[in-house]
N, C-alpha and C. Protein backbone atom coordinates (compact mmCIF):
# COMPACT_ATOMS: atom_id res chain seq x y z
N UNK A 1 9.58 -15.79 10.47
CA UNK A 1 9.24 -15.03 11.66
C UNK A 1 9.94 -15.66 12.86
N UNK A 2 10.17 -14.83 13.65
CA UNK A 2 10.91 -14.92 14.80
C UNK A 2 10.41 -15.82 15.82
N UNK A 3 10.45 -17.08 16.84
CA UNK A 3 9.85 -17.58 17.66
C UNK A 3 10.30 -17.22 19.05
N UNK A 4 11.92 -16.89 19.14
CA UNK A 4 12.52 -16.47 19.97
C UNK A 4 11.87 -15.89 21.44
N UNK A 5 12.07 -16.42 22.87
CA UNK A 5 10.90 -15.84 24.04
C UNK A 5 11.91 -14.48 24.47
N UNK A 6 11.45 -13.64 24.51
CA UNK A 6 11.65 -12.15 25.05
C UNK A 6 11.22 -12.20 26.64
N UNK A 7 12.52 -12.27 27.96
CA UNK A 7 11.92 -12.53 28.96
C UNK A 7 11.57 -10.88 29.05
N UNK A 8 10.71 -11.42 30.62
CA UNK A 8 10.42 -9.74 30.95
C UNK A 8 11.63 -9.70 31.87
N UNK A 9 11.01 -7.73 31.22
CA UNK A 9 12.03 -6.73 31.71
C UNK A 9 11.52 -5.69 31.73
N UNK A 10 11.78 -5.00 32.67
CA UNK A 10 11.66 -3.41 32.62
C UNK A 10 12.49 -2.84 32.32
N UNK A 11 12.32 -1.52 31.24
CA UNK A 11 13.44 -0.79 30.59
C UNK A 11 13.25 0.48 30.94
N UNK A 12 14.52 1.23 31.55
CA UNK A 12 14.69 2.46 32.05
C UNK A 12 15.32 3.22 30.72
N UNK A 13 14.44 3.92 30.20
CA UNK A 13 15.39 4.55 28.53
C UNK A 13 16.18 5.55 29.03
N UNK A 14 16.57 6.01 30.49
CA UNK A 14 17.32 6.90 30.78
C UNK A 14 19.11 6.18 30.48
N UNK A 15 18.63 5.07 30.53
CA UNK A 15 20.36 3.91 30.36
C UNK A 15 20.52 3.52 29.25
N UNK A 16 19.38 3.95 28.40
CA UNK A 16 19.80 3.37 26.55
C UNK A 16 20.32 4.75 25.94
N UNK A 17 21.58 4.19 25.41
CA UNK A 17 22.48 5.55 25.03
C UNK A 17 21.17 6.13 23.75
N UNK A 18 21.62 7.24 23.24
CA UNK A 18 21.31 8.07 21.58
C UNK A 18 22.05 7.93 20.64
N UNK A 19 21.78 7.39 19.71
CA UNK A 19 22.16 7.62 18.50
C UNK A 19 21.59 8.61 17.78
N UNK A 20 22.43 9.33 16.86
CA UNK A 20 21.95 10.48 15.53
C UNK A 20 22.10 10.12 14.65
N UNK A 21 20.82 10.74 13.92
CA UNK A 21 20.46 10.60 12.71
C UNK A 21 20.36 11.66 12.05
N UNK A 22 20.83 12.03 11.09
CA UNK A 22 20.87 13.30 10.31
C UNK A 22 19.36 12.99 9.49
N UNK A 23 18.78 14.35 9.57
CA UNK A 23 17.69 14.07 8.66
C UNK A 23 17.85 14.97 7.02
N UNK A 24 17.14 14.91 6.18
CA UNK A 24 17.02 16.02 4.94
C UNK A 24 17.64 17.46 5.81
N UNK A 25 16.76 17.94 6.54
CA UNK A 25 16.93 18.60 7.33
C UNK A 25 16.32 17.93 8.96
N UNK A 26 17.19 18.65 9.90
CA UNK A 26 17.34 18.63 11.26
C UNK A 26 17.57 16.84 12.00
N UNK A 27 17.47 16.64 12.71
CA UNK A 27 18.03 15.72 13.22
C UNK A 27 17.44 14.49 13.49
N UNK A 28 17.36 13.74 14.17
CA UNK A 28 16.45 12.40 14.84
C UNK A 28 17.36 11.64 15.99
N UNK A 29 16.99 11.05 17.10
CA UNK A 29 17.91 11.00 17.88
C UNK A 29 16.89 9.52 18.80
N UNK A 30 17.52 8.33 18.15
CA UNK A 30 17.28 7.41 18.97
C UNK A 30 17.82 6.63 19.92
N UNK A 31 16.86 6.27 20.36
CA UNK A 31 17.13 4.50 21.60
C UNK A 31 16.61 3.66 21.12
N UNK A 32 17.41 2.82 21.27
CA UNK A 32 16.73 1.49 20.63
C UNK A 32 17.07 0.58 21.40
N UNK A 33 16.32 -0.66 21.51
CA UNK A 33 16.01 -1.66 21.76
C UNK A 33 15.81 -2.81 21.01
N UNK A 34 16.63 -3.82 20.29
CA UNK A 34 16.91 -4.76 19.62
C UNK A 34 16.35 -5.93 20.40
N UNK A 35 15.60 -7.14 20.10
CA UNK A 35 15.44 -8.46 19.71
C UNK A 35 15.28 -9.25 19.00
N UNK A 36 15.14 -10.22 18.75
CA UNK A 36 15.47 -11.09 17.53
C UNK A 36 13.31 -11.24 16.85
N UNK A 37 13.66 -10.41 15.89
CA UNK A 37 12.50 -9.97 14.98
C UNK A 37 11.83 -8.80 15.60
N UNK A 38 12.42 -8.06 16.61
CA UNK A 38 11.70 -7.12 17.23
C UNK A 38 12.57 -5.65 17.62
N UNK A 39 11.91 -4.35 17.19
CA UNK A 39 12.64 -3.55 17.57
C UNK A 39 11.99 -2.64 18.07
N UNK A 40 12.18 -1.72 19.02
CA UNK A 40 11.59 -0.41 20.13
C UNK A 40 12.48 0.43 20.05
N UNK A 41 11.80 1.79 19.84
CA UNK A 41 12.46 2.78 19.48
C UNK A 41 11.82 3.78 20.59
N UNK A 42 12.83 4.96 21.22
CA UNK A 42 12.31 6.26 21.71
C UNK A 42 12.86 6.99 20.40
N UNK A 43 12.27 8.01 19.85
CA UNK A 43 12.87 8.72 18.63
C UNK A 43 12.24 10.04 19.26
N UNK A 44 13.27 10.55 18.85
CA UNK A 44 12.85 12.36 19.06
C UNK A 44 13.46 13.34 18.32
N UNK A 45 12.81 13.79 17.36
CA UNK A 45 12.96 14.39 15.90
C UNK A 45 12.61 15.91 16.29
N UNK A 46 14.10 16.90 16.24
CA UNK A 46 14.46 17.99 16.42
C UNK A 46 13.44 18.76 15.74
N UNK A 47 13.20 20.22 15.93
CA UNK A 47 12.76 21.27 15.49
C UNK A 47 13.22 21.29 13.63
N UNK A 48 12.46 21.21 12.80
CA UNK A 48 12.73 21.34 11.28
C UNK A 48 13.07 20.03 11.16
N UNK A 49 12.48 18.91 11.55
CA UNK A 49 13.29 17.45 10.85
C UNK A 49 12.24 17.28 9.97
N UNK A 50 13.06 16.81 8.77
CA UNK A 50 12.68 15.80 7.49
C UNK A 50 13.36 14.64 7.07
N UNK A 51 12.43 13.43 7.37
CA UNK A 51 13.41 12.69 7.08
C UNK A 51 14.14 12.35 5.66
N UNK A 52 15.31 11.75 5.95
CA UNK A 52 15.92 12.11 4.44
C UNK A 52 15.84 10.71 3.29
N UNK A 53 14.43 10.17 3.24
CA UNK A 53 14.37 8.89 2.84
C UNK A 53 12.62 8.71 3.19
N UNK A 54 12.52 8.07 1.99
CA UNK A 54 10.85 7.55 2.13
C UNK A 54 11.18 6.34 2.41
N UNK A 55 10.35 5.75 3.70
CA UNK A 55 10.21 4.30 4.30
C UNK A 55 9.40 3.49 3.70
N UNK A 56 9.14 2.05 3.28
CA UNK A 56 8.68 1.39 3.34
C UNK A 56 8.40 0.36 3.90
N UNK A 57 8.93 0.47 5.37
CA UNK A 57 9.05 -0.97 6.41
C UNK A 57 7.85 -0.46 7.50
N UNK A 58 7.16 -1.42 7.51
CA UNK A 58 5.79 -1.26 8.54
C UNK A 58 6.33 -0.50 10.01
N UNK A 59 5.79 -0.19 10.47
CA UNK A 59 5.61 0.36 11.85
C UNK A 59 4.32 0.67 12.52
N UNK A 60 4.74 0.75 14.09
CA UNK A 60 3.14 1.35 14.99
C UNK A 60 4.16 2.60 15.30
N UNK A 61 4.00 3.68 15.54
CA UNK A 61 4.38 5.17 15.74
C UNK A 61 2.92 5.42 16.67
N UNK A 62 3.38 6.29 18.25
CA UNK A 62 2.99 6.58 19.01
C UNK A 62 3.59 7.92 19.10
N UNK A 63 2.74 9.17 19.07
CA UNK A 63 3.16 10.27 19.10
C UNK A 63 3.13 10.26 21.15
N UNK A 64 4.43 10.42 21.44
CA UNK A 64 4.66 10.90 23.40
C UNK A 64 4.59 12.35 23.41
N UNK A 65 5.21 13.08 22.85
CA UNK A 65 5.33 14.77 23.11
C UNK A 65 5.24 14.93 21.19
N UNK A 66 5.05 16.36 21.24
CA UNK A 66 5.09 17.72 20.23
C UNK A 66 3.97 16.58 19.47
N UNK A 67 4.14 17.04 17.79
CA UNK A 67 3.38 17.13 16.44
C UNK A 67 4.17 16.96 15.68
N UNK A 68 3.89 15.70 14.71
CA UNK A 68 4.83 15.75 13.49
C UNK A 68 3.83 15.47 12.28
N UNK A 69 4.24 15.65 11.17
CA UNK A 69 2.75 15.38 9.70
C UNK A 69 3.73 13.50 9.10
N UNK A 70 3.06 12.87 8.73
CA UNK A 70 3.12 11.57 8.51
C UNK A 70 3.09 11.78 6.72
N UNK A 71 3.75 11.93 6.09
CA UNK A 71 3.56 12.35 4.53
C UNK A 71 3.83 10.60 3.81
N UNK A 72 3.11 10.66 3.03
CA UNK A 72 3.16 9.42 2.45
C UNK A 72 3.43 10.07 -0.01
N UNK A 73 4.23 9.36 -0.12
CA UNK A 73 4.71 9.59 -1.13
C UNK A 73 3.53 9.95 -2.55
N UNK A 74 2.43 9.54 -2.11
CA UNK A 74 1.09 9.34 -3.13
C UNK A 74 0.56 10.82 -2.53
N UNK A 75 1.03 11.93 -2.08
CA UNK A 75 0.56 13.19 -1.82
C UNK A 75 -0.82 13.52 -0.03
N UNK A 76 -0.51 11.85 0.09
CA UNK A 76 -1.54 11.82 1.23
C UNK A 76 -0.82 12.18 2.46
N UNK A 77 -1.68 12.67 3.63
CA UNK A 77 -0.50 13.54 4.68
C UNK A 77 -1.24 13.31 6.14
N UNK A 78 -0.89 12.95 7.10
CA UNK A 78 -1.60 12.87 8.65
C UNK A 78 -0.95 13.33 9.81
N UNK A 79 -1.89 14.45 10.11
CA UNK A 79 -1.16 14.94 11.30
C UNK A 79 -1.40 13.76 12.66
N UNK A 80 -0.11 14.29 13.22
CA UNK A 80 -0.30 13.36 14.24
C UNK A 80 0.21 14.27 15.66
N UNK A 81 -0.61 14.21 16.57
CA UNK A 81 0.35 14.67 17.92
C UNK A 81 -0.16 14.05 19.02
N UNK A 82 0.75 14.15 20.33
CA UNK A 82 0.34 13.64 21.50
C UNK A 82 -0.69 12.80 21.93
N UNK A 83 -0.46 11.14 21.78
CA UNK A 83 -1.61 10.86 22.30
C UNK A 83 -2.10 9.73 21.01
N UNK A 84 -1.77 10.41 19.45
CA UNK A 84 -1.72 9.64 18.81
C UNK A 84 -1.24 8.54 18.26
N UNK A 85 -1.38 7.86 17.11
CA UNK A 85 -1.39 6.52 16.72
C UNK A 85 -1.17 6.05 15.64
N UNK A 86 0.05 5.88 14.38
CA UNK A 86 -0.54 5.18 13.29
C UNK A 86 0.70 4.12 12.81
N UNK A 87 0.26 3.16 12.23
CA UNK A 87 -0.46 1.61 11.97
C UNK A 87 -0.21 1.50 10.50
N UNK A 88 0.57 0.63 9.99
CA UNK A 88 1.17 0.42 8.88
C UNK A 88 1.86 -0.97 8.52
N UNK A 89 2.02 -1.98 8.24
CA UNK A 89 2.59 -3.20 7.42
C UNK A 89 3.56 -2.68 6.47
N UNK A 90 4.80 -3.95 6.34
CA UNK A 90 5.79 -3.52 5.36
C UNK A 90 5.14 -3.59 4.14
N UNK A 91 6.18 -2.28 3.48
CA UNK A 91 5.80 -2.83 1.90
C UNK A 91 4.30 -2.16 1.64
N UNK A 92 3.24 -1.56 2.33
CA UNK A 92 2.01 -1.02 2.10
C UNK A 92 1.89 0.55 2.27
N UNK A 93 3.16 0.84 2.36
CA UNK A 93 2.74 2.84 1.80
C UNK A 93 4.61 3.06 1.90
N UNK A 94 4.56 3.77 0.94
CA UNK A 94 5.76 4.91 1.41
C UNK A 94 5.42 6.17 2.17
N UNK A 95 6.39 6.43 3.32
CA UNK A 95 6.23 7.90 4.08
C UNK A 95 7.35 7.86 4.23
N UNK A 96 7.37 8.99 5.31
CA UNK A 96 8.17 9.93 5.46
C UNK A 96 7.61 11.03 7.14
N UNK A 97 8.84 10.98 8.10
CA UNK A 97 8.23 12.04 8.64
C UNK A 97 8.50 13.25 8.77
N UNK A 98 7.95 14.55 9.12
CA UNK A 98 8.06 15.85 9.22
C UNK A 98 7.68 15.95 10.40
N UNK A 99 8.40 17.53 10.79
CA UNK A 99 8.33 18.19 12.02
C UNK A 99 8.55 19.52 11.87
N UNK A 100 8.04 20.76 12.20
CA UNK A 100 7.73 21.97 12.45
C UNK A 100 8.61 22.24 13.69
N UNK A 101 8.09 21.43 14.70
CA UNK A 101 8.37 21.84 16.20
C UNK A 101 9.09 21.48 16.93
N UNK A 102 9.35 19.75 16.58
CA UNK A 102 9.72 18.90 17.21
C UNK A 102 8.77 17.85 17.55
N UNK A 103 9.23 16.17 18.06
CA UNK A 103 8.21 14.80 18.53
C UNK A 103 9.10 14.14 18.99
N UNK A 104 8.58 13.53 20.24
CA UNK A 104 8.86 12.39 20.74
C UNK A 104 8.09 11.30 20.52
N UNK A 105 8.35 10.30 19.96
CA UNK A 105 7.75 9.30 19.13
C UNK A 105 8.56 7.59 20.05
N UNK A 106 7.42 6.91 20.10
CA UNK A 106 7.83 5.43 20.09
C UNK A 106 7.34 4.74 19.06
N UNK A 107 8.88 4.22 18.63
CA UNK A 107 8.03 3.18 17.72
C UNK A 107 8.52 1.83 17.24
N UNK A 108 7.67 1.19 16.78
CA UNK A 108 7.76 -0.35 17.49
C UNK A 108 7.99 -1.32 15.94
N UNK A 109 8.61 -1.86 15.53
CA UNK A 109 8.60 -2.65 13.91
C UNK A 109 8.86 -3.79 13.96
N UNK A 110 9.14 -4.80 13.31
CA UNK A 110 9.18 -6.21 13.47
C UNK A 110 8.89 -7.03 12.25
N UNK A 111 8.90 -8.12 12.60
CA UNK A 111 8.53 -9.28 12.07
C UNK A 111 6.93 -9.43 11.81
N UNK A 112 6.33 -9.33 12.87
CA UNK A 112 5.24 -9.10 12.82
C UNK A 112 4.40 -8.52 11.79
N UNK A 113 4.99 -7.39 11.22
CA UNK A 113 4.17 -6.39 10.73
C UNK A 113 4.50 -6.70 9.08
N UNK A 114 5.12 -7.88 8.79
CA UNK A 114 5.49 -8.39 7.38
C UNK A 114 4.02 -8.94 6.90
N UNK A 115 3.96 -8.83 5.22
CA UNK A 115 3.02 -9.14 5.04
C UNK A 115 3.62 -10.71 4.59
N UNK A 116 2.08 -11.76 4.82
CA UNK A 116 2.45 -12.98 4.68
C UNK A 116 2.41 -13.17 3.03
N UNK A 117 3.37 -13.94 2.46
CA UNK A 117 2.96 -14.70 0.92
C UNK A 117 2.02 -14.29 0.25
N UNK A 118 1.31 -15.22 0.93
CA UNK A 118 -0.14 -15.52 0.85
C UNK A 118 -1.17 -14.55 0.64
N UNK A 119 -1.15 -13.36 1.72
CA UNK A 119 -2.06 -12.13 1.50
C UNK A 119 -1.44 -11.39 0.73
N UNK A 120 -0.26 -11.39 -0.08
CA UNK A 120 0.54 -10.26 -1.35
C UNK A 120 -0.85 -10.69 -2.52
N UNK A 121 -0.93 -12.14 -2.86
CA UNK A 121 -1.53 -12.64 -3.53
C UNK A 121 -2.59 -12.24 -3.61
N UNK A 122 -3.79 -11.97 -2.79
CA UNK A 122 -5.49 -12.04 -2.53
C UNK A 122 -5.27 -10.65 -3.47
């Protein structure tokens, strides 16, 4: 894990370029924000996006604008929109996200969210 100090800063995401992401279908279009064990994302997943890959790396996902469904590979599914929240460790579900409408999503992954040794074991 990372010890590295992250000074403060305020970040204007109007100055962090976009990158694209092709999805299964429709698109994904981030900002990112890199530190050492730490990453921040603005993501905003076009009208019809699927992503084209089941994840297994932890994340916090903050739904900012629209509705997207949170599909997890074991047939389990969570809607999520505006306002919402979900909460995950590496390595403890496969998903996937969907979109109907479109989402603006932050989301946040790291070091942090690794599971330790120790608790694989218990």
């Amino acid at each position: 894990m990372s010890h590295d100090i992250i000074a403060y800063q305020a970040v204007d995401w109007t100055t962090i370029p976009r990158t694209e992401h092709q999805g299964e279908t429709g698109i994904a279009y981030w900002q990112t924000l890199q530190f050492p064990g730490l990453r921040i994302r603005i993501v905003e997943y076009s009208r019809g996006y699927l992503a084209d890959h089941w994840c297994h790396k932890g994340h916090i996902v903050h739904c900012l604008e629209g509705e997207f469904v949170n599909e997890q590979q074991n047939g389990e599914k969570s809607v999520l929109n505006k306002g919402m929240t979900y909460v995950v460790s590496d390595n403890a579900s496969s998903h996937r996200s969907r979109t109907e409408s479109g989402a603006k999503l932050m989301i946040i992954d790291g070091d942090f969210l690794k599971i330790a040794e120790a608790d694989k074991r218990k």
